[in-house]
N, C-alpha and C. Protein backbone atom coordinates (compact mmCIF):
# COMPACT_ATOMS: atom_id res chain seq x y z
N UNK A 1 32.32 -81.71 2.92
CA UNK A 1 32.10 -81.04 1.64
C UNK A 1 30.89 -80.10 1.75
N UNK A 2 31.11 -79.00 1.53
CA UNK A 2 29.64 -77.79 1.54
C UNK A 2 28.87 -78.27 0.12
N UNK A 3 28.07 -77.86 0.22
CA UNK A 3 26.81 -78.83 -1.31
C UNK A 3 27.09 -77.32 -2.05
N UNK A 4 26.94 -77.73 -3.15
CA UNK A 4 27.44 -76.57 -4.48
C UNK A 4 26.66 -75.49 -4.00
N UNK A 5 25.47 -75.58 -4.37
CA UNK A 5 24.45 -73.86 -4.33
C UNK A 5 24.94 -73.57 -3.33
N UNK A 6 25.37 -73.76 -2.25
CA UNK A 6 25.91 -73.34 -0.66
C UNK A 6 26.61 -72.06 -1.13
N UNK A 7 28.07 -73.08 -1.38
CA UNK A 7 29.42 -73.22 -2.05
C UNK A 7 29.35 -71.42 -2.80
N UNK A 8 28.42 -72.08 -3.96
CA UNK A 8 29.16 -71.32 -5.20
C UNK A 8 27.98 -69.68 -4.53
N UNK A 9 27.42 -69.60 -3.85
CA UNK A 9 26.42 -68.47 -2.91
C UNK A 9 27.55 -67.82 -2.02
N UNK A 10 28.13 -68.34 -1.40
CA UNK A 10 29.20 -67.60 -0.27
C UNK A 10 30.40 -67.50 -1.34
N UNK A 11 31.08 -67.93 -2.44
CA UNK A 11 31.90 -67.55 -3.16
C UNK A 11 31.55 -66.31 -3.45
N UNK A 12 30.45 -66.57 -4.43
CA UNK A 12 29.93 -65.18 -5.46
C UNK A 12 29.98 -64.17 -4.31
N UNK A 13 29.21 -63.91 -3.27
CA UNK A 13 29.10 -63.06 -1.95
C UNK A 13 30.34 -62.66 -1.99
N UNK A 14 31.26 -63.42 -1.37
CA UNK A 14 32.46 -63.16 -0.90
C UNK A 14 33.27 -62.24 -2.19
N UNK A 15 32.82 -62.73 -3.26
CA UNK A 15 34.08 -62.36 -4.18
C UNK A 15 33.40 -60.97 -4.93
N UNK A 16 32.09 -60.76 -4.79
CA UNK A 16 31.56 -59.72 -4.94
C UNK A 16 31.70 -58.27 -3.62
N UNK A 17 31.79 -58.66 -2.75
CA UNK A 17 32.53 -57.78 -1.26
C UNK A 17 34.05 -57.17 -1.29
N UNK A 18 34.50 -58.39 -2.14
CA UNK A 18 35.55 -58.29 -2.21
C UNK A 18 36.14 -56.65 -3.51
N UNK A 19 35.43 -57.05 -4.60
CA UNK A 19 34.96 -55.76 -5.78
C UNK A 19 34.59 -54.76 -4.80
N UNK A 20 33.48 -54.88 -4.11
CA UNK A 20 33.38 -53.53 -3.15
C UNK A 20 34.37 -53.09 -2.37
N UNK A 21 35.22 -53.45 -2.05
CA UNK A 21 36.49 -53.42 -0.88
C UNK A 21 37.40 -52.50 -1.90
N UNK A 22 37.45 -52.97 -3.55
CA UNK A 22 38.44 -52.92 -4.34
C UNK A 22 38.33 -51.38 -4.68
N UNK A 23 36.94 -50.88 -4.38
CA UNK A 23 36.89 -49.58 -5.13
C UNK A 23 36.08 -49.66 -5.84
N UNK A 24 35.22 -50.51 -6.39
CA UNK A 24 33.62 -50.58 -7.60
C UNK A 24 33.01 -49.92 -6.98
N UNK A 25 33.24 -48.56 -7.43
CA UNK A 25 31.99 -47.70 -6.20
C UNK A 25 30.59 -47.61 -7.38
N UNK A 26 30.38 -48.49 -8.41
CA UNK A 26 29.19 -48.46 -9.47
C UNK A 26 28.41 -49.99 -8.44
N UNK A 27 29.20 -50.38 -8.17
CA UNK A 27 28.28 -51.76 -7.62
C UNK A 27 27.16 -51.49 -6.73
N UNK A 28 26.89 -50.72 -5.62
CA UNK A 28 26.22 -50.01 -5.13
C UNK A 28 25.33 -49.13 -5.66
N UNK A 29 25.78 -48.48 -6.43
CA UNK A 29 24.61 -47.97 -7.38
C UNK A 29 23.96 -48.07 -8.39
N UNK A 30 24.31 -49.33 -8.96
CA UNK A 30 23.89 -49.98 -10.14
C UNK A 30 22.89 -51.23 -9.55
N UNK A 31 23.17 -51.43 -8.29
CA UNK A 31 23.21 -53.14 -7.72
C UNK A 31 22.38 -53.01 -6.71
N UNK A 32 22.35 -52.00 -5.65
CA UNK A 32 21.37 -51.99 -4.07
C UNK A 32 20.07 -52.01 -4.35
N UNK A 33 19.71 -52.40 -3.67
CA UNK A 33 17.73 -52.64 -3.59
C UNK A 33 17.54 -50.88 -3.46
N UNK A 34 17.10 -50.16 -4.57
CA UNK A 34 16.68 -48.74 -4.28
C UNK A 34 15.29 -48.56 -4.18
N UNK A 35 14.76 -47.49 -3.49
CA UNK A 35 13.15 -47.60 -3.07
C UNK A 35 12.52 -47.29 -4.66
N UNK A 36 11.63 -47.86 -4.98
CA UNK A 36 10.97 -47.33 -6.17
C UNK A 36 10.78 -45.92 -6.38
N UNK A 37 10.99 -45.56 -7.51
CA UNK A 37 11.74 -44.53 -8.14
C UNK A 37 12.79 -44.50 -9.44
N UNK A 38 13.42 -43.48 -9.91
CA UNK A 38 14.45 -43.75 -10.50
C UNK A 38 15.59 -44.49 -10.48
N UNK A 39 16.14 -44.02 -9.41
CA UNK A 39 17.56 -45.00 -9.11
C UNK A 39 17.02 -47.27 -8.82
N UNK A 40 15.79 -47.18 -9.44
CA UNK A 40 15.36 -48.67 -8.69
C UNK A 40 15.27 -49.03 -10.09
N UNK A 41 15.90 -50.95 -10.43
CA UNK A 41 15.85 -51.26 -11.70
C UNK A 41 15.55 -52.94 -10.72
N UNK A 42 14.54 -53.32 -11.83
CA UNK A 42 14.24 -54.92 -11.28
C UNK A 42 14.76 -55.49 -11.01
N UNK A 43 16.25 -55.65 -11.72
CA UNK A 43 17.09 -56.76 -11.04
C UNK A 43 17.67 -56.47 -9.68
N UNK A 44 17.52 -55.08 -9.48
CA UNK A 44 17.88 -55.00 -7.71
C UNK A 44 17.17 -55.96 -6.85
N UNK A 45 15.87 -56.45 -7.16
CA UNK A 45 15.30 -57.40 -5.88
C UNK A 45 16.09 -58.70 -5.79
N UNK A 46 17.18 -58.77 -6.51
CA UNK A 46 17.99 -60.19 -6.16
C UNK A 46 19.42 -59.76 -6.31
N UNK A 47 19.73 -58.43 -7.07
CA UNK A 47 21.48 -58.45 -6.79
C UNK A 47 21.68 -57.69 -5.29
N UNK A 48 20.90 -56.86 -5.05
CA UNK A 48 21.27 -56.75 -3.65
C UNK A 48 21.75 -57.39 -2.35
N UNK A 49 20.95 -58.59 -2.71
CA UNK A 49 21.56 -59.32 -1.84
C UNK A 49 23.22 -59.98 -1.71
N UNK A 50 24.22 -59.76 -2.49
CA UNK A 50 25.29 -60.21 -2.84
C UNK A 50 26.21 -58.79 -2.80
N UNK A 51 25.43 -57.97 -1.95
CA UNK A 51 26.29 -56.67 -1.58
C UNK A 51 26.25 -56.34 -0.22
N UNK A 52 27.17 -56.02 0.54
CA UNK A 52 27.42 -55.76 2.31
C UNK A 52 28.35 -54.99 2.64
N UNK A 53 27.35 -54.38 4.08
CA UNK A 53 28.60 -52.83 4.37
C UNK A 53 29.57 -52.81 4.46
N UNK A 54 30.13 -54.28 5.43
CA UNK A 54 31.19 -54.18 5.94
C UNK A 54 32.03 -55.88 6.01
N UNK A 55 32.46 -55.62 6.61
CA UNK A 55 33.10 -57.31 7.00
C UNK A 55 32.33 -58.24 7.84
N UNK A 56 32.00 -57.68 9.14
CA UNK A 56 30.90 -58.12 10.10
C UNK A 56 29.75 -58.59 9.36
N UNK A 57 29.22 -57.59 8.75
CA UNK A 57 28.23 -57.86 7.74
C UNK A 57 28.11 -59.34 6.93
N UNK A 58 28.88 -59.15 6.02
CA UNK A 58 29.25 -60.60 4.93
C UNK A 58 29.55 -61.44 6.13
N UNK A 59 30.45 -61.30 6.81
CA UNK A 59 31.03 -62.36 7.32
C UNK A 59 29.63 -63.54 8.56
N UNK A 60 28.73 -62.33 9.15
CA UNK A 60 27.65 -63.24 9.67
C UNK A 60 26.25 -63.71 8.81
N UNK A 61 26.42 -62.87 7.46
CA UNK A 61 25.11 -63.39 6.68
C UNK A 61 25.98 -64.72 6.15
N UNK A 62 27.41 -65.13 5.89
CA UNK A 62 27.96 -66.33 5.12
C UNK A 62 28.15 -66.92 6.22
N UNK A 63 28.64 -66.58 7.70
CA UNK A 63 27.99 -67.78 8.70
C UNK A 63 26.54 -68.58 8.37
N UNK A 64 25.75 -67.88 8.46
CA UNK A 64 24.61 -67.86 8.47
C UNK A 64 23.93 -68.82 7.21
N UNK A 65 24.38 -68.46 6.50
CA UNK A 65 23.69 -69.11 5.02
C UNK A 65 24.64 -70.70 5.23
N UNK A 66 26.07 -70.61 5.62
CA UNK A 66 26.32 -71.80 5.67
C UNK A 66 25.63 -72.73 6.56
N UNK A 67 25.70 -72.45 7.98
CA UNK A 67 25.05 -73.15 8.93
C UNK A 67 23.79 -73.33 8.96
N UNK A 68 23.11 -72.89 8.42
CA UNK A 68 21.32 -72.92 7.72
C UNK A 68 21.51 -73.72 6.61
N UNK A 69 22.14 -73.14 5.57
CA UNK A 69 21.94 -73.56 4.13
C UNK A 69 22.30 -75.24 3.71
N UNK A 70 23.30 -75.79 4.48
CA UNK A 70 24.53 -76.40 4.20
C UNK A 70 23.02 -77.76 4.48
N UNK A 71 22.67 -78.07 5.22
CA UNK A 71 21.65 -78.82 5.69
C UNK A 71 20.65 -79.10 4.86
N UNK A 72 20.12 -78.08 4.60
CA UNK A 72 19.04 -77.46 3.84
C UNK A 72 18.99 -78.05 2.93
N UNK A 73 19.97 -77.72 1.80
CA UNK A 73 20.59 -78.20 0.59
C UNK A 73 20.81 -79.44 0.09
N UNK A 74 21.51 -80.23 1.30
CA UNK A 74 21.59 -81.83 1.73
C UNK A 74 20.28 -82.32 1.82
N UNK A 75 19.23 -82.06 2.30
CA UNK A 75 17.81 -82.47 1.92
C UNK A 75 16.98 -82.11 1.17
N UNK A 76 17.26 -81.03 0.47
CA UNK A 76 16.49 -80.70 -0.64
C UNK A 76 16.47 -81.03 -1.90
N UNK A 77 17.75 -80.68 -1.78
CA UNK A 77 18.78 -80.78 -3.37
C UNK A 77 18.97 -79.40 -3.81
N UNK A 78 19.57 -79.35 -4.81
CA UNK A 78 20.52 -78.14 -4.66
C UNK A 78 19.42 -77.56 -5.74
N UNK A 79 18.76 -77.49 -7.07
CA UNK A 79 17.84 -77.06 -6.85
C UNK A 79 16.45 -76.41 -6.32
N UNK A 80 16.19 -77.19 -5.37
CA UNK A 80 14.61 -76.53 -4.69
C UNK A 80 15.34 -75.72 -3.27
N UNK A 81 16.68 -76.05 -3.38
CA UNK A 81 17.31 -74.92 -1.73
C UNK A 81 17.64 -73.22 -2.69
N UNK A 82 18.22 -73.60 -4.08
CA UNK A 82 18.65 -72.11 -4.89
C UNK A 82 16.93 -71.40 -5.25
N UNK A 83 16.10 -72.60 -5.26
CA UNK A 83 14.95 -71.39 -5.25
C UNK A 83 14.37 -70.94 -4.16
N UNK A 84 14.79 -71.92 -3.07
CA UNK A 84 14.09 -71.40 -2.03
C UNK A 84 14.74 -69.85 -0.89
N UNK A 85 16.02 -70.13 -1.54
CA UNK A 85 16.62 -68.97 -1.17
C UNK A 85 16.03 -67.59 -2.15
N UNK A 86 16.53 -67.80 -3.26
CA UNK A 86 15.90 -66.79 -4.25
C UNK A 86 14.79 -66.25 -4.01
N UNK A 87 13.74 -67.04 -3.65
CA UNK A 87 12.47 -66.34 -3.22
C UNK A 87 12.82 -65.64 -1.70
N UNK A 88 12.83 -65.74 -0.79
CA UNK A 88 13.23 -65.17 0.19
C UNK A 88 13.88 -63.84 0.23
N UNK A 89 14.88 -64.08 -0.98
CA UNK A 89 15.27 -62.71 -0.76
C UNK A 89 14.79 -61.99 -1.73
N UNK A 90 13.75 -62.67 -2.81
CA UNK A 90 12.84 -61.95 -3.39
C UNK A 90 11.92 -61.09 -2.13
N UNK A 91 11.27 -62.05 -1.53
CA UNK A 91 10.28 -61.31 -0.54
C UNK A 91 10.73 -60.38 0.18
N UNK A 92 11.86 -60.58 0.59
CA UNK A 92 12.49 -59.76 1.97
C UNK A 92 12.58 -58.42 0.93
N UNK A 93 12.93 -58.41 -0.33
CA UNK A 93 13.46 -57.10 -1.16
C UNK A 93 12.01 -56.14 -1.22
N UNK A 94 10.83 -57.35 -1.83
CA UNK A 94 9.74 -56.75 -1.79
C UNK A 94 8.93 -56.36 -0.36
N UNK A 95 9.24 -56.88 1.20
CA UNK A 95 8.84 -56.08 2.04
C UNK A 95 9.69 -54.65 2.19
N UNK A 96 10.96 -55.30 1.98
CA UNK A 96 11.46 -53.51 2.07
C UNK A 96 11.20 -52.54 1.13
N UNK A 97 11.04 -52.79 0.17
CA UNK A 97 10.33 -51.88 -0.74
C UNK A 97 8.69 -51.16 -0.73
N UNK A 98 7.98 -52.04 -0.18
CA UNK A 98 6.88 -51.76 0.52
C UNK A 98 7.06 -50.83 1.90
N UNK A 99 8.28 -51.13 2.81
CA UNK A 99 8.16 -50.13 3.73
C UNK A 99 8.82 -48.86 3.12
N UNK A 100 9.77 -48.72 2.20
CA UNK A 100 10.15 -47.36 2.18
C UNK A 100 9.23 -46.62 1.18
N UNK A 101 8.12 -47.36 0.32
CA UNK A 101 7.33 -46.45 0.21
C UNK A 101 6.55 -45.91 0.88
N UNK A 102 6.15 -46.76 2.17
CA UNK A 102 5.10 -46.17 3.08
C UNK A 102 5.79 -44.90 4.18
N UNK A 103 7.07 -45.36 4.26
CA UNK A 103 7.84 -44.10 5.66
C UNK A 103 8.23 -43.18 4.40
N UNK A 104 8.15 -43.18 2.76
CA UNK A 104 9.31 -42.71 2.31
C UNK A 104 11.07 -42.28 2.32
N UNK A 105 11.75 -43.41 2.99
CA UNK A 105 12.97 -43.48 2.96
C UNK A 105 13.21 -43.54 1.30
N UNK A 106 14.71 -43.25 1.56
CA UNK A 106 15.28 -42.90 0.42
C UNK A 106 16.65 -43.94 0.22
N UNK A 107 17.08 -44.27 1.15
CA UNK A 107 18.04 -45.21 1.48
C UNK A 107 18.02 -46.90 0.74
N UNK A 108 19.45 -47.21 -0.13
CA UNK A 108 18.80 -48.35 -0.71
C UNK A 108 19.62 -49.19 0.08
N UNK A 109 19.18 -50.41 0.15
CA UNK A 109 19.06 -51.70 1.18
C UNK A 109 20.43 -52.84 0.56
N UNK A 110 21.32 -53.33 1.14
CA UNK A 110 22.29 -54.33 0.77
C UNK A 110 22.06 -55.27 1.92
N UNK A 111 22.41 -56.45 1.15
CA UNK A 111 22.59 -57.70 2.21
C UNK A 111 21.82 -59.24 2.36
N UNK A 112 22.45 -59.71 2.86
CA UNK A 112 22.12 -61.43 2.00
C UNK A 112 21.12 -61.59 3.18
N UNK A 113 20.88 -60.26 3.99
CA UNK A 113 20.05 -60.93 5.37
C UNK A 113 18.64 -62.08 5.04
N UNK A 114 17.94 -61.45 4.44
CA UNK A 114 16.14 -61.78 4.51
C UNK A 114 16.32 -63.13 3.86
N UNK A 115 17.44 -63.36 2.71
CA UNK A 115 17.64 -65.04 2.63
C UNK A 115 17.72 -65.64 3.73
N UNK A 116 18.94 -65.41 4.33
CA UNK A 116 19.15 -65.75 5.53
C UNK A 116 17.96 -66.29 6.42
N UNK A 117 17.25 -65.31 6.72
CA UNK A 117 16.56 -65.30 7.69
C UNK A 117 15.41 -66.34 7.16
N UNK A 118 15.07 -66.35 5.95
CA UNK A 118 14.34 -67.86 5.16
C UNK A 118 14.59 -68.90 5.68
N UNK A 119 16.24 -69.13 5.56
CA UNK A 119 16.86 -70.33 5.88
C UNK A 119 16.59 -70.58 7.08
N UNK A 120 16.61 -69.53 8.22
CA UNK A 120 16.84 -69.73 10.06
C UNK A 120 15.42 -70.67 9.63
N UNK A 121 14.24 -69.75 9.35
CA UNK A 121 12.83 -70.52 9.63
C UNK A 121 12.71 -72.05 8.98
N UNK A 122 12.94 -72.13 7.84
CA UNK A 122 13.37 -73.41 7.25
C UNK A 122 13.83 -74.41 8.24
N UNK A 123 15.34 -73.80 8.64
CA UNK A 123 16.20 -74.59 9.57
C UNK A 123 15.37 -75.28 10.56
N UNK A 124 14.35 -73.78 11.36
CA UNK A 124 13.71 -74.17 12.37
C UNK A 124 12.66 -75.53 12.49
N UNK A 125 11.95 -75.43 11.06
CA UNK A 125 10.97 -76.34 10.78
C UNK A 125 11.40 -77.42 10.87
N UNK A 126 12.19 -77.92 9.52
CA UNK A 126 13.04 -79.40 9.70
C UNK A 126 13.89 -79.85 9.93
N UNK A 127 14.79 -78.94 11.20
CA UNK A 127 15.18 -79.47 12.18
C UNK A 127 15.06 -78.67 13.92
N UNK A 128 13.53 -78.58 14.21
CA UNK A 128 13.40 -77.61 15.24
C UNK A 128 14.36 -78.57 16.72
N UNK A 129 14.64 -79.66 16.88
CA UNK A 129 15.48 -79.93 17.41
C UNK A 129 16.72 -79.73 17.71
N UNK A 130 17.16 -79.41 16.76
CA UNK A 130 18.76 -79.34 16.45
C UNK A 130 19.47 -78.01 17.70
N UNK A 131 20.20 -78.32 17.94
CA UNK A 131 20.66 -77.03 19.32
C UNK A 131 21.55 -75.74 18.54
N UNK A 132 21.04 -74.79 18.35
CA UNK A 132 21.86 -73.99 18.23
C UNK A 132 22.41 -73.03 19.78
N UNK A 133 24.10 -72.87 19.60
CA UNK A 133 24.20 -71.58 20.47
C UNK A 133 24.64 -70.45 20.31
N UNK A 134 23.71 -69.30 19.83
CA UNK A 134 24.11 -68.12 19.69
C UNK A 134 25.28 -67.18 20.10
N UNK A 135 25.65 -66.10 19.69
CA UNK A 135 27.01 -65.60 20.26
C UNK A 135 26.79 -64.80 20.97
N UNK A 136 25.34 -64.17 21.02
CA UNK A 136 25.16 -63.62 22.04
C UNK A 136 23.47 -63.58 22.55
N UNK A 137 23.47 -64.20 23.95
CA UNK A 137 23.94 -65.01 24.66
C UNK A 137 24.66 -66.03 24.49
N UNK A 138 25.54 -66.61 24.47
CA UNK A 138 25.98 -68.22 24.41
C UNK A 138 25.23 -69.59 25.24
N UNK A 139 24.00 -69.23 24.50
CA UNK A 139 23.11 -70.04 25.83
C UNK A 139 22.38 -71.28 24.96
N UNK A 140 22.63 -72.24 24.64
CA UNK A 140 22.45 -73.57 23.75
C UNK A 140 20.75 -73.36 23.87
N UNK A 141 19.98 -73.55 22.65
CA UNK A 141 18.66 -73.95 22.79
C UNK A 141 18.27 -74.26 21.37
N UNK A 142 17.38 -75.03 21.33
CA UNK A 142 16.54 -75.30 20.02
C UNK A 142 16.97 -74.52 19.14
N UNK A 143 16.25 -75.26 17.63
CA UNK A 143 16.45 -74.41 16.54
C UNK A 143 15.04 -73.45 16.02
N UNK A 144 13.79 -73.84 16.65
CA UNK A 144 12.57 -73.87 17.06
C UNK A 144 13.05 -72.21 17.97
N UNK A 145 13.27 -72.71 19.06
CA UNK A 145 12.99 -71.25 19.71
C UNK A 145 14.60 -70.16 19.55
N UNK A 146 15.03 -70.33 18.60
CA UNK A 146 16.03 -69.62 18.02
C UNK A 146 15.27 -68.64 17.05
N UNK A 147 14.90 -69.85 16.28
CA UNK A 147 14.10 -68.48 15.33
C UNK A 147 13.21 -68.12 15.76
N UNK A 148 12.28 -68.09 16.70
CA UNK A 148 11.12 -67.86 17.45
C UNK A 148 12.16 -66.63 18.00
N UNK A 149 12.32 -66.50 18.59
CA UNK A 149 13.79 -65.31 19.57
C UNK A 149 13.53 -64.27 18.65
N UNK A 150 14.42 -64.72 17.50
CA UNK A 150 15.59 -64.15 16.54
C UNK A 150 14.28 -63.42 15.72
N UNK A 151 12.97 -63.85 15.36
CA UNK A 151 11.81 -63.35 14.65
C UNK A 151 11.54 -62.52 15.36
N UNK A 152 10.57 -63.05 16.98
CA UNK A 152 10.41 -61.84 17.42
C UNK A 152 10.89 -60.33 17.68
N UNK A 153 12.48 -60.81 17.71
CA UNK A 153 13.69 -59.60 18.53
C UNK A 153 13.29 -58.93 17.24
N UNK A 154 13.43 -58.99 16.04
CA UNK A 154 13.10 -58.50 14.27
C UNK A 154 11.94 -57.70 14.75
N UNK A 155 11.04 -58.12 14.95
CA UNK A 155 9.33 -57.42 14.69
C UNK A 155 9.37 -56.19 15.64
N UNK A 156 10.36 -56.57 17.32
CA UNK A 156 10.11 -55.56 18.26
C UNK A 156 10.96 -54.31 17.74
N UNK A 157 12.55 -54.45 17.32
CA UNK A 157 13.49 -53.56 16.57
C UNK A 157 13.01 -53.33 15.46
N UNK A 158 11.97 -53.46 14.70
CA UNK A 158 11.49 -52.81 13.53
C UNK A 158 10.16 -51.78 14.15
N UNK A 159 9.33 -52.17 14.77
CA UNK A 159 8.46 -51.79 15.20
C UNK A 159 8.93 -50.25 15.99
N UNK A 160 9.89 -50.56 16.81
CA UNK A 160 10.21 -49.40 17.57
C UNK A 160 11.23 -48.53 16.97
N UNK A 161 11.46 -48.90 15.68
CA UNK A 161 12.75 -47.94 15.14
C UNK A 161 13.88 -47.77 15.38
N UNK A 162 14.30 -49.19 16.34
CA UNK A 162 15.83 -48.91 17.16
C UNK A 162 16.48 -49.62 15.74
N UNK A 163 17.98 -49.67 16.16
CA UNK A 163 18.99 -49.70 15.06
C UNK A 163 18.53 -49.28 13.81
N UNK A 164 18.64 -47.80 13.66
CA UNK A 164 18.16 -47.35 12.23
C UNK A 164 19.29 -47.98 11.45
N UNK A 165 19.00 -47.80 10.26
CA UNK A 165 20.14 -48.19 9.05
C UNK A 165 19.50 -49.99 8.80
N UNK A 166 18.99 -50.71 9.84
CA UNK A 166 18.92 -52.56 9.49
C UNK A 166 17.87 -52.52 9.23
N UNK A 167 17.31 -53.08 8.47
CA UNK A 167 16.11 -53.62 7.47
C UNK A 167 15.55 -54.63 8.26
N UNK A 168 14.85 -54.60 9.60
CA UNK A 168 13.90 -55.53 10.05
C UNK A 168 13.10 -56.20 9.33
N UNK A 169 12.48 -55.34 8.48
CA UNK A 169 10.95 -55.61 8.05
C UNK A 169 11.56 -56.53 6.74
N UNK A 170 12.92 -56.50 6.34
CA UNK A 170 13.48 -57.17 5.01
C UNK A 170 13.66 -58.53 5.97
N UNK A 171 14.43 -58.66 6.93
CA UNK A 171 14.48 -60.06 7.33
C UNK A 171 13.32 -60.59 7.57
N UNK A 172 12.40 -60.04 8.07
CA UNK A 172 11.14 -60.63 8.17
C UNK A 172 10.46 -60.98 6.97
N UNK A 173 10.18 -59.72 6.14
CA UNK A 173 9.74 -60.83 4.82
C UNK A 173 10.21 -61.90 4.78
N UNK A 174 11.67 -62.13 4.34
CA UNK A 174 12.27 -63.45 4.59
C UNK A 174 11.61 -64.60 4.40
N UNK A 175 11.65 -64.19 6.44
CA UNK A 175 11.14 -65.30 6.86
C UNK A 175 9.70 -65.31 6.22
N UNK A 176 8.55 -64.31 6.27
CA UNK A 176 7.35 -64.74 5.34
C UNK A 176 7.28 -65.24 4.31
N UNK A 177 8.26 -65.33 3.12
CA UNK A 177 8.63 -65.77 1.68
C UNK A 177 8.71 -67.36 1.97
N UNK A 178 9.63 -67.40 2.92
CA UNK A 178 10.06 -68.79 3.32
C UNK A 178 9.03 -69.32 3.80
N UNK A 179 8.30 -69.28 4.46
CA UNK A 179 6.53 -69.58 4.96
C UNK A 179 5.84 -70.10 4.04
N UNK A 180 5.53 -68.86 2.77
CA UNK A 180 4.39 -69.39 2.51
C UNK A 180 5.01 -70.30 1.06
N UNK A 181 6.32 -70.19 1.23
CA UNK A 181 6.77 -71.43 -0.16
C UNK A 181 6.65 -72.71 0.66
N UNK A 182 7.26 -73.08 2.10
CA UNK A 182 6.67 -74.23 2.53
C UNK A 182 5.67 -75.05 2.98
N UNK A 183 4.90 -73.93 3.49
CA UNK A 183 3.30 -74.50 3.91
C UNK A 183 2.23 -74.06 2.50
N UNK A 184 3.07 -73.07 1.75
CA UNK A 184 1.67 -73.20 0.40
C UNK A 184 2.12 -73.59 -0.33
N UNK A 185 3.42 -73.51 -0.94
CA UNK A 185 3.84 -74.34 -2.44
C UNK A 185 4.05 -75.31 -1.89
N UNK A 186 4.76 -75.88 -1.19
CA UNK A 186 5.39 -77.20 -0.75
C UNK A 186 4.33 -78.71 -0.26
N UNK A 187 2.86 -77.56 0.53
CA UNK A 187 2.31 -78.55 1.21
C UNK A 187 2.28 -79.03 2.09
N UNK A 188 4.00 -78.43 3.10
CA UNK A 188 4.05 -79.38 4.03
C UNK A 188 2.66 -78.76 5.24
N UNK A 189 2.58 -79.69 6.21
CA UNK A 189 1.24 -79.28 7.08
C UNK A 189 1.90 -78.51 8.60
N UNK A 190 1.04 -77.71 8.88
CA UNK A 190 1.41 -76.82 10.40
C UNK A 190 0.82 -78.14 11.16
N UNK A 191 2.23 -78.19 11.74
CA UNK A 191 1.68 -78.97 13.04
C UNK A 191 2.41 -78.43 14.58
N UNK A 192 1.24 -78.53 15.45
CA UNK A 192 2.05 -77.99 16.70
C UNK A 192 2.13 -78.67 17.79
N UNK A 193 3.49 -78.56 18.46
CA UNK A 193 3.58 -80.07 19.59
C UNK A 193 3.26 -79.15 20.56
């Protein structure tokens, strides 16, 4: 059984992709994270995320949220996992918004990534054991040095400007949102083996 907030998160996703597929060509422009400015309205820092380019797209951020989330949720409760996502992709909305005022891009941002990427670090924390194996490489390792990988590979492809169009600096907030709700709201303590 997937735990509800999971559940009813990859529905809404899915069935909202699905409206985009259909022809809602207002969903995108009513709905994307736009850089501050006109076309930018508050509720973009959280409906954006429930909008994606393509199939690939949805289809590895709802991998993703399941195989992160599904866990998550099971120890949290389905409460403190729907806020802990929410914030995440609060943050991730507000680092990207912070970078396109500083490069001035104009381009507005879709995608469930920077939750996502909350969850990987989450994942990583309480269960840095757990083996994940990526699809590419297919090479089994921790959940610990997955997101350790998967963070860094983020900071170096943002830093250097490769794959224009992906929001590095949004998954990374993310993962910062997700940080400082567990080691500052939460309490839990940095410990290092």
């Amino acid at each position: 059984m997937w735990p509800p907030v999971t559940r009813a998160l990859i529905i809404a996703t899915v069935g909202v992709f699905l409206l985009q597929m259909a022809g809602a060509d207002s969903l995108p422009m009513n709905f994307a994270l736009w850089p501050l400015g006109p076309m930018f309205e508050p509720w973009q820092l959280f409906s954006y995320a429930f909008l994606h380019a393509n199939i690939a797209h949805v289809l590895f951020n709802m991998w993703g949220l399941y195989l992160f989330g599904a866990d998550l949720e099971r120890l949290w409760g389905a409460w403190r996992f729907a806020a802990y996502f929410l914030i995440c992709v609060l943050s991730a909305g507000i680092a990207q918004l912070a970078l396109t005022a500083l490069t001035g891009q104009s381009y507005p941002t879709i995608g469930a990534s920077g939750g996502v990427f909350g969850l990987l670090l989450a994942f990583a924390i309480y269960f840095p054991t757990r083996t994940i194996v990526p699809l590419f490489p297919p090479i089994p390792m921790p959940a610990w040095l997955f997101a350790l990988i998967y963070g860094g590979l983020e900071l170096v492809l943002g830093v250097s400007g490769t794959q224009a169009g992906v929001a590095h600096f949004a998954h990374l907030g993310g993962m910062l949102g997700g940080l400082v709700v567990i080691y500052g709201l939460w309490g839990r303590r940095l410990r290092f083996r």
